[in-house]
N, C-alpha and C. Protein backbone atom coordinates (compact mmCIF):
# COMPACT_ATOMS: atom_id res chain seq x y z
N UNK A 1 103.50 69.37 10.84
CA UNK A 1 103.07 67.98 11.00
C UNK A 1 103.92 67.07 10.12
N UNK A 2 104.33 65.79 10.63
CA UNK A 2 105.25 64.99 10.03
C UNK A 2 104.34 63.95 9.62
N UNK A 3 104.51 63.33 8.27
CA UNK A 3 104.04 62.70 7.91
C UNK A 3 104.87 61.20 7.86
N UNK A 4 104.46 59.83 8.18
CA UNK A 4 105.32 59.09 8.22
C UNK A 4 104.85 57.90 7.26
N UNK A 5 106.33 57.84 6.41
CA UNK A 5 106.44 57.28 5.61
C UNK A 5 106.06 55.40 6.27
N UNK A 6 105.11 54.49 5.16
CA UNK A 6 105.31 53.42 5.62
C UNK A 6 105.85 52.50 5.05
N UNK A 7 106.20 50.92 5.17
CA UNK A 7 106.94 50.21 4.96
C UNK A 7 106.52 50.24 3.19
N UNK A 8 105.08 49.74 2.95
CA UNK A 8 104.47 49.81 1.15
C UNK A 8 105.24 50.69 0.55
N UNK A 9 105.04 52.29 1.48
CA UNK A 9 105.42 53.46 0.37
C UNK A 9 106.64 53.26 0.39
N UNK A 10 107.53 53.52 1.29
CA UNK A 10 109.00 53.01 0.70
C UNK A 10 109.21 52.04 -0.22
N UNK A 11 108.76 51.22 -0.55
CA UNK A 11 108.55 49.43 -1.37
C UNK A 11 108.22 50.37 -2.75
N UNK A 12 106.76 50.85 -2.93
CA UNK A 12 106.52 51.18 -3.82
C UNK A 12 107.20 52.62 -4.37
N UNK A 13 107.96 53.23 -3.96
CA UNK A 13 109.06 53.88 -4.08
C UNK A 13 110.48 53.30 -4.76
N UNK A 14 110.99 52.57 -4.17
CA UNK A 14 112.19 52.13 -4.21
C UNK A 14 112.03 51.07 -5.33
N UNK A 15 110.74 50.65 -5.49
CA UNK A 15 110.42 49.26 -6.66
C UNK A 15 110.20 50.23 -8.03
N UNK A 16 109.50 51.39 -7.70
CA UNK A 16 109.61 52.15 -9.17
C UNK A 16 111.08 52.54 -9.58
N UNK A 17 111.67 52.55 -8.86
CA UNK A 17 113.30 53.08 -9.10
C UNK A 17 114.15 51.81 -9.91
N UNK A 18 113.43 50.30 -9.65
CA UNK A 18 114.35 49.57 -10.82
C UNK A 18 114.60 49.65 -12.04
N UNK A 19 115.12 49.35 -12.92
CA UNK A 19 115.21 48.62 -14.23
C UNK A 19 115.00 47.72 -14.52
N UNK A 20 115.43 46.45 -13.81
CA UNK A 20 114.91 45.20 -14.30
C UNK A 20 114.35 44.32 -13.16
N UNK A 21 112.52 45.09 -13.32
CA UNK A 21 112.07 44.08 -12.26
C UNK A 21 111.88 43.17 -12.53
N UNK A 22 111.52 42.64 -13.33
CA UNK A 22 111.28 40.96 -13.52
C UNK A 22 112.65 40.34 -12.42
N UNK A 23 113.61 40.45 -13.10
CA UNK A 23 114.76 40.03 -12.23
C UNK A 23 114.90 39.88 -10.53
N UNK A 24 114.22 41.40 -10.56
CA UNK A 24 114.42 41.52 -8.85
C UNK A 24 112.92 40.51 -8.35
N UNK A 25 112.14 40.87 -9.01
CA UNK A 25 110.56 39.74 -8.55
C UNK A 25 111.57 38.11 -8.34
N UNK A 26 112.14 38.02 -10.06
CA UNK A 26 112.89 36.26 -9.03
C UNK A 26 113.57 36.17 -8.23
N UNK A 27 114.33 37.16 -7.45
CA UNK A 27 115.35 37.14 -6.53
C UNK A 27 114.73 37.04 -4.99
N UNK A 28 113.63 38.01 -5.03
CA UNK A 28 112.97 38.09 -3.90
C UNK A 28 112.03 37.05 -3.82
N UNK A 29 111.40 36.25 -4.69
CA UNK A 29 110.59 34.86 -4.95
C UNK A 29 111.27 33.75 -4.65
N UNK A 30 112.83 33.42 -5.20
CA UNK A 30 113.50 32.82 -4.13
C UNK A 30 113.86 32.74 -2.58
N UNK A 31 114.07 34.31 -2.52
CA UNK A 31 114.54 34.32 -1.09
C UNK A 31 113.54 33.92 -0.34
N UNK A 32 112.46 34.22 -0.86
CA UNK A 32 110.87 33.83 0.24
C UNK A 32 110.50 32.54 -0.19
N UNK A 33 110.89 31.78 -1.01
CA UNK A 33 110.28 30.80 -1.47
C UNK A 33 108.73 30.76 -2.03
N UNK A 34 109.11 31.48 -2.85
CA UNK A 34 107.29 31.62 -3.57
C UNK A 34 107.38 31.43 -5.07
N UNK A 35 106.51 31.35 -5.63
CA UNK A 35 106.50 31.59 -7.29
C UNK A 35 106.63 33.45 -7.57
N UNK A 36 107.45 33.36 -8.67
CA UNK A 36 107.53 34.46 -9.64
C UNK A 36 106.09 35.36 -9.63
N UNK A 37 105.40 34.41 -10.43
CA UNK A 37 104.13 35.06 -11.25
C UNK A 37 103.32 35.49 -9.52
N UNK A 38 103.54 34.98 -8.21
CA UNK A 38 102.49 35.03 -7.55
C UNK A 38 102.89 36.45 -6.79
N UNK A 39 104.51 36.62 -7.21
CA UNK A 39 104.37 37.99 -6.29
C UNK A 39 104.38 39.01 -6.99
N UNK A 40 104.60 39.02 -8.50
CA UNK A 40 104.25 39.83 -9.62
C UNK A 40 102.82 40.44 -9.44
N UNK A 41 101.57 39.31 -9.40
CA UNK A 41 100.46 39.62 -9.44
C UNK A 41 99.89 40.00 -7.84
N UNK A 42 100.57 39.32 -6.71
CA UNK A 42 99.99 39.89 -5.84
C UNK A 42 100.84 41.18 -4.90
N UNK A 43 101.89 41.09 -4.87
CA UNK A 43 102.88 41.76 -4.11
C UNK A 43 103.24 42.96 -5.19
N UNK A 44 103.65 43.19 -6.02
CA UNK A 44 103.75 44.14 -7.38
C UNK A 44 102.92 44.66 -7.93
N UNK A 45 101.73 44.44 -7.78
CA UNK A 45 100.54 45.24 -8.56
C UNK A 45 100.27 46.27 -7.52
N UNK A 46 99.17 46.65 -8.22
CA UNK A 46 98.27 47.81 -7.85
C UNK A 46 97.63 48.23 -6.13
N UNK A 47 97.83 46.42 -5.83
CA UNK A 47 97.22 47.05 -4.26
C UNK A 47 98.25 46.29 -3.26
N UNK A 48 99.95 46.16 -3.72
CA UNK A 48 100.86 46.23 -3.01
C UNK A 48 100.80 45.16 -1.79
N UNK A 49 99.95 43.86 -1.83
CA UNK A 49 99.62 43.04 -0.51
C UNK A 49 100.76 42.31 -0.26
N UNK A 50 101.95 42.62 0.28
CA UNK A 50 103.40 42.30 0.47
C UNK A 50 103.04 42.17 1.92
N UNK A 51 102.88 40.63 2.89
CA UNK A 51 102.61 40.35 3.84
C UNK A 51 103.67 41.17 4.73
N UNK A 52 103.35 41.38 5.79
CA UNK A 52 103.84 42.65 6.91
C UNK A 52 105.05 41.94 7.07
N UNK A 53 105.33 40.23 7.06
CA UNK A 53 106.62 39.65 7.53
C UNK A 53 107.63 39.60 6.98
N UNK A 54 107.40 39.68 5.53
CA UNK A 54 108.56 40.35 4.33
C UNK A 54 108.47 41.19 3.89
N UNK A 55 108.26 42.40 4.45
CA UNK A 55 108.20 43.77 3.87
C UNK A 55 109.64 44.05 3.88
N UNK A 56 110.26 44.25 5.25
CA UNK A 56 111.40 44.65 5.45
C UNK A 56 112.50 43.50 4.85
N UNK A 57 112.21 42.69 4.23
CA UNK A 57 112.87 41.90 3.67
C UNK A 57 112.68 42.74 2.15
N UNK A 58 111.81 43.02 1.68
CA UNK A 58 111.68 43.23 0.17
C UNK A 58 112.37 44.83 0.30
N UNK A 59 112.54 45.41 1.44
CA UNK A 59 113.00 46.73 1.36
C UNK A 59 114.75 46.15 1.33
N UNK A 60 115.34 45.80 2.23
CA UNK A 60 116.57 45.46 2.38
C UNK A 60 116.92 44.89 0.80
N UNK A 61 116.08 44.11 0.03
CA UNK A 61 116.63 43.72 -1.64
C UNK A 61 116.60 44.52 -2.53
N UNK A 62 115.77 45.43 -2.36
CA UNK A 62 115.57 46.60 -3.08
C UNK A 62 116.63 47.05 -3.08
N UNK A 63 116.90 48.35 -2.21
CA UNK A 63 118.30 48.99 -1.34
C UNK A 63 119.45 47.85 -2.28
N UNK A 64 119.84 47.07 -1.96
CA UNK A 64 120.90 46.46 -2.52
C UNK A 64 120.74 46.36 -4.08
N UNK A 65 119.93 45.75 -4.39
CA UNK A 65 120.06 46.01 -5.74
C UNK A 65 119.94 47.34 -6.72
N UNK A 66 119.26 48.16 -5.85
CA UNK A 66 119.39 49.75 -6.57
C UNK A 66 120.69 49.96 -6.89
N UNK A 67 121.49 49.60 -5.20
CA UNK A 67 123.37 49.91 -5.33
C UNK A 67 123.99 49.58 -6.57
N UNK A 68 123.26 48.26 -6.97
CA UNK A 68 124.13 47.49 -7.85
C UNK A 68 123.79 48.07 -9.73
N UNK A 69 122.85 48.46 -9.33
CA UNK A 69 122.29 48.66 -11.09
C UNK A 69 122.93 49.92 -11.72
């Protein structure tokens, strides 16, 4: 049985793999146009509520910035 990975767990995968999240939280807070602190506390915490329409956006910044670090 295959288990399939979803868009969060990759996110919350690939987001434990930074070094400097603060950094990547403002990069991706720009690109979406949001505040810092709002995706820290809602998108970055504990229950991961990263709206379904920028998921694959926060995966694609991830991925790039892993490259880069």
């Amino acid at each position: 049985m295959q288990v399939e990975i979803t868009k969060k767990d990759q996110i919350k995968d690939l987001y434990s793999q930074l070094k400097e999240k603060t950094k990547f939280i403002e990069l991706v807070a720009k690109k979406v146009n949001r505040s810092p602190k709002s995706l820290r506390n809602h998108w970055f915490s504990e229950f991961w509520s990263i709206p379904e329409e920028y998921q694959q956006t926060v995966i694609d910044e991830l991925n790039k910035t892993l490259l880069n670090q």
